[in-house]
PDB file of N, CA and C in Angstrom:
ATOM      1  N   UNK A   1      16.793   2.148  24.683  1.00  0.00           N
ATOM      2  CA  UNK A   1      17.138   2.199  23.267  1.00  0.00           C
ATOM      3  C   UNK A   1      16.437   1.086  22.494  1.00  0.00           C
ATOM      4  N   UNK A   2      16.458  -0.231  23.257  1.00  0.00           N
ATOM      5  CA  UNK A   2      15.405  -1.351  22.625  1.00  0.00           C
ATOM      6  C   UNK A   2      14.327  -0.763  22.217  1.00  0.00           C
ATOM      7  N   UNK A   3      13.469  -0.418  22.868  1.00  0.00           N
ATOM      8  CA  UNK A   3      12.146   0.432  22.689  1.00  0.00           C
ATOM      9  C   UNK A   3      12.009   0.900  21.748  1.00  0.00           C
ATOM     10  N   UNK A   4      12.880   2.023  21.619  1.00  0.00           N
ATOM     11  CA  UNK A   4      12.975   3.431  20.696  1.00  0.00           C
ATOM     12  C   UNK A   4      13.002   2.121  19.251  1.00  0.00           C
ATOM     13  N   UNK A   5      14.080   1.231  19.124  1.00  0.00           N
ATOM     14  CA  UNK A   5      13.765   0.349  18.076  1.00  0.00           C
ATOM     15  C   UNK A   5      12.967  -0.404  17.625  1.00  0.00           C
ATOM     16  N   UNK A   6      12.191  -0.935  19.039  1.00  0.00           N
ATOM     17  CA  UNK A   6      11.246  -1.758  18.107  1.00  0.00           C
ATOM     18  C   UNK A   6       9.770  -0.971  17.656  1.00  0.00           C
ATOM     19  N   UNK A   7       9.702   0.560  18.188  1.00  0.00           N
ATOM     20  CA  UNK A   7       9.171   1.286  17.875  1.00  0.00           C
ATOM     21  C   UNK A   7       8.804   2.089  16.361  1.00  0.00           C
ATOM     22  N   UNK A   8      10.506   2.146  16.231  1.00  0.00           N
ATOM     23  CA  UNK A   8      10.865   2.668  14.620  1.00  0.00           C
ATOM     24  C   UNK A   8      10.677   1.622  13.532  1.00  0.00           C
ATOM     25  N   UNK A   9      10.751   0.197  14.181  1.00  0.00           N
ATOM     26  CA  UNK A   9      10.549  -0.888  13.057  1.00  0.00           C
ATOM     27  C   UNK A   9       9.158  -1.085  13.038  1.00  0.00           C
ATOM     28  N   UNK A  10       8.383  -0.821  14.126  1.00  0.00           N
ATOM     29  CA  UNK A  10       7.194  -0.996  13.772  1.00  0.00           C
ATOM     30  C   UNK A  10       6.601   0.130  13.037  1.00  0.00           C
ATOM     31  N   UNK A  11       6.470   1.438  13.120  1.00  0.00           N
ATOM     32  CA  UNK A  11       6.383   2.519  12.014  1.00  0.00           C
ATOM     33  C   UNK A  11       6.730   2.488  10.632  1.00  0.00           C
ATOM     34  N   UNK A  12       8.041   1.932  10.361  1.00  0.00           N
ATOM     35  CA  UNK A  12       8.513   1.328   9.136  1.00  0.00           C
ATOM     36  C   UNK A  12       7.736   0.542   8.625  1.00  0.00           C
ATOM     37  N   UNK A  13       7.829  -0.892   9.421  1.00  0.00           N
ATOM     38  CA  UNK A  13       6.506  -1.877   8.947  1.00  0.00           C
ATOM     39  C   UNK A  13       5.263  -1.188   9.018  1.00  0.00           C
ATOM     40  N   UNK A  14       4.677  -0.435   9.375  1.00  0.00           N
ATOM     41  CA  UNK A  14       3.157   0.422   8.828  1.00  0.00           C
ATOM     42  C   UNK A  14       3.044   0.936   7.673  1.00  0.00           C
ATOM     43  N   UNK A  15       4.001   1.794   7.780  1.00  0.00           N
ATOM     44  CA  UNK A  15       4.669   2.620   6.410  1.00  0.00           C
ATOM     45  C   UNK A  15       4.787   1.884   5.132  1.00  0.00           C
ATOM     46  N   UNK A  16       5.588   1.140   5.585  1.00  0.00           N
ATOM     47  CA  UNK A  16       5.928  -0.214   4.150  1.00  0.00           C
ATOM     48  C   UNK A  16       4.403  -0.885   3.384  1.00  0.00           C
ATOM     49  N   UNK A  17       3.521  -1.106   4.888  1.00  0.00           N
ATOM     50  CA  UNK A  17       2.439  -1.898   4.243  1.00  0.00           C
ATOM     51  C   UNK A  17       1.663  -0.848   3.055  1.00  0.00           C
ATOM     52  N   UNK A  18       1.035   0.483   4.626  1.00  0.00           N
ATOM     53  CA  UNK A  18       0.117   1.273   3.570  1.00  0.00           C
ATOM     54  C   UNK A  18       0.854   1.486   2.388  1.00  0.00           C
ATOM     55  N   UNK A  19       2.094   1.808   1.875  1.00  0.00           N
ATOM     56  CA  UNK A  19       2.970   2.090   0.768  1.00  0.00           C
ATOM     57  C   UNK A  19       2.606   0.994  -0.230  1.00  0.00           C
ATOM     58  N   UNK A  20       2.543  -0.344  -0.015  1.00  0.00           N
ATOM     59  CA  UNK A  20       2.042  -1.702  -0.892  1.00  0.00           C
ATOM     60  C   UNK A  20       0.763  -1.649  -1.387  1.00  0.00           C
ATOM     61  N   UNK A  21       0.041  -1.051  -0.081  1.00  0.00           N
ATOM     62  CA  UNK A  21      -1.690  -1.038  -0.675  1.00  0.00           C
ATOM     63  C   UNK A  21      -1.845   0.146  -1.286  1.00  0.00           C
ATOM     64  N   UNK A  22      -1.158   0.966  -1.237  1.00  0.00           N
ATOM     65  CA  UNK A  22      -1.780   2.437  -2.460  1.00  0.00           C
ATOM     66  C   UNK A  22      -0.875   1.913  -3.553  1.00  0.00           C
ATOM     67  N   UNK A  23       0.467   1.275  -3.838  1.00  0.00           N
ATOM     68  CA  UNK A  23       0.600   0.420  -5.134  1.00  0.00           C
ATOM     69  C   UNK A  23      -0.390  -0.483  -5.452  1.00  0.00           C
ATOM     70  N   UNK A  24      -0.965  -0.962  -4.696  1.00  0.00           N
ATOM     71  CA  UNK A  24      -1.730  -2.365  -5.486  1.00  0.00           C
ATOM     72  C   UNK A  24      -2.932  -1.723  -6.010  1.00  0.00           C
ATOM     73  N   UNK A  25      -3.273  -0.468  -5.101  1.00  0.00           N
ATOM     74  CA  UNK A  25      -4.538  -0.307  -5.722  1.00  0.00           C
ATOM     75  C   UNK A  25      -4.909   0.652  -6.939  1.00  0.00           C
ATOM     76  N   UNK A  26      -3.396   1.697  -6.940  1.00  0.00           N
ATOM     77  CA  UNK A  26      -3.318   2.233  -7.586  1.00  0.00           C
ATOM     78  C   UNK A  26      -2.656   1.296  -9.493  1.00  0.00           C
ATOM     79  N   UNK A  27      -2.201   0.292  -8.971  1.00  0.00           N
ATOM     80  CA  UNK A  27      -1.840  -0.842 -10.585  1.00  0.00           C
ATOM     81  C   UNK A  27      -3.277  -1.050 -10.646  1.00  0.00           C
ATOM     82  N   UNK A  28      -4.148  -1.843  -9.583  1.00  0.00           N
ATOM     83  CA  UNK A  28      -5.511  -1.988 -10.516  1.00  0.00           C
ATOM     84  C   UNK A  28      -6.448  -0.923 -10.737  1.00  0.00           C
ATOM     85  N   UNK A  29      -6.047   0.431 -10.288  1.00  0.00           N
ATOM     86  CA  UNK A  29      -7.123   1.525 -11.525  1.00  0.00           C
ATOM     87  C   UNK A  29      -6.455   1.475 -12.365  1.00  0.00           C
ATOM     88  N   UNK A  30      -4.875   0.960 -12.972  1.00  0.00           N
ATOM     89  CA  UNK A  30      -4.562   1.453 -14.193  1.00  0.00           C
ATOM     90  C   UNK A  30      -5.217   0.059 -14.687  1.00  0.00           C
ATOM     91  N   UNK A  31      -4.986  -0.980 -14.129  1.00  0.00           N
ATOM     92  CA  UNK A  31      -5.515  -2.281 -15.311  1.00  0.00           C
ATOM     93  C   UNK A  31      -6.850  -1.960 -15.447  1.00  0.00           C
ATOM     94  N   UNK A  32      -7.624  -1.141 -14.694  1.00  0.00           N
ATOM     95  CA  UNK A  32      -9.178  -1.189 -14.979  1.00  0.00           C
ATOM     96  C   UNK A  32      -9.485   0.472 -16.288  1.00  0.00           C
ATOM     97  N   UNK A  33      -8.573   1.180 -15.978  1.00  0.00           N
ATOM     98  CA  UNK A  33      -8.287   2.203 -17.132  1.00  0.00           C
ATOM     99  C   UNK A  33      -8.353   1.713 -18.849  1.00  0.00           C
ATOM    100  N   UNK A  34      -7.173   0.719 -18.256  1.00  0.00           N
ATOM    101  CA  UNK A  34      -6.661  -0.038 -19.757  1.00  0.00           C
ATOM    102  C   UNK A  34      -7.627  -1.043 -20.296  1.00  0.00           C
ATOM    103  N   UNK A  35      -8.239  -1.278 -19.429  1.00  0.00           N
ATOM    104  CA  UNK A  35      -9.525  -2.346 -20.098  1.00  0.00           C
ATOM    105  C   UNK A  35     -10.679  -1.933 -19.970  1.00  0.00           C
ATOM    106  N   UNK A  36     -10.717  -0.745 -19.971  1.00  0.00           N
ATOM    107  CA  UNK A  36     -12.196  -0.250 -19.801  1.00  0.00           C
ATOM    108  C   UNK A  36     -13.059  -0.600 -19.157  1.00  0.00           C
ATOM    109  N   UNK A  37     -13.251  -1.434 -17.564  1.00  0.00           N
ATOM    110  CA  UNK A  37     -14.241  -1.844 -16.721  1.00  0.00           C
ATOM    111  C   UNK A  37     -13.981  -0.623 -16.166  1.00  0.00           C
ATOM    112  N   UNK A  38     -15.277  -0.052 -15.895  1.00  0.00           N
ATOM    113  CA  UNK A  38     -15.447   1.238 -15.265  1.00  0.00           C
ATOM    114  C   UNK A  38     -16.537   0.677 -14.092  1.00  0.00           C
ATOM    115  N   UNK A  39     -16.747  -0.988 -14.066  1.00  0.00           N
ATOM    116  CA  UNK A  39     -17.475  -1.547 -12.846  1.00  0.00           C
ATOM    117  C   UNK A  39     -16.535  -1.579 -11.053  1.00  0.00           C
ATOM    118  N   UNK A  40     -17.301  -1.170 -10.454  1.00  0.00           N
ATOM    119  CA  UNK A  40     -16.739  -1.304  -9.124  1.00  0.00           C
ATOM    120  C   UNK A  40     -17.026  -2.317  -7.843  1.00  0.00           C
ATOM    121  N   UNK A  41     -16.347  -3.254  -7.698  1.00  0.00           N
ATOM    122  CA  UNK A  41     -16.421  -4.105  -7.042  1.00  0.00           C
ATOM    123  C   UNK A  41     -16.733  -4.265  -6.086  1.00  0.00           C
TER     124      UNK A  41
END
């Protein structure tokens, strides 16, 4: 049953991260929307 848990927390913690990086990246196309840099980094 340990297993099975530290299994599900680690999926969670994957989940959680990619979930942060399609927010972060998705706030800076809107700040780059709103200010008109259409340059790509």
């Amino acid at each position: 049953m340990s297993v099975f848990m530290s299994w599900l927390i680690l999926i969670l913690a994957i989940i959680c991260a990619v979930g942060i990086m399609r927010v972060i990246n998705s706030i800076n196309t809107i700040e780059s929307l709103f200010t008109g840099d259409k340059r790509r980094k």
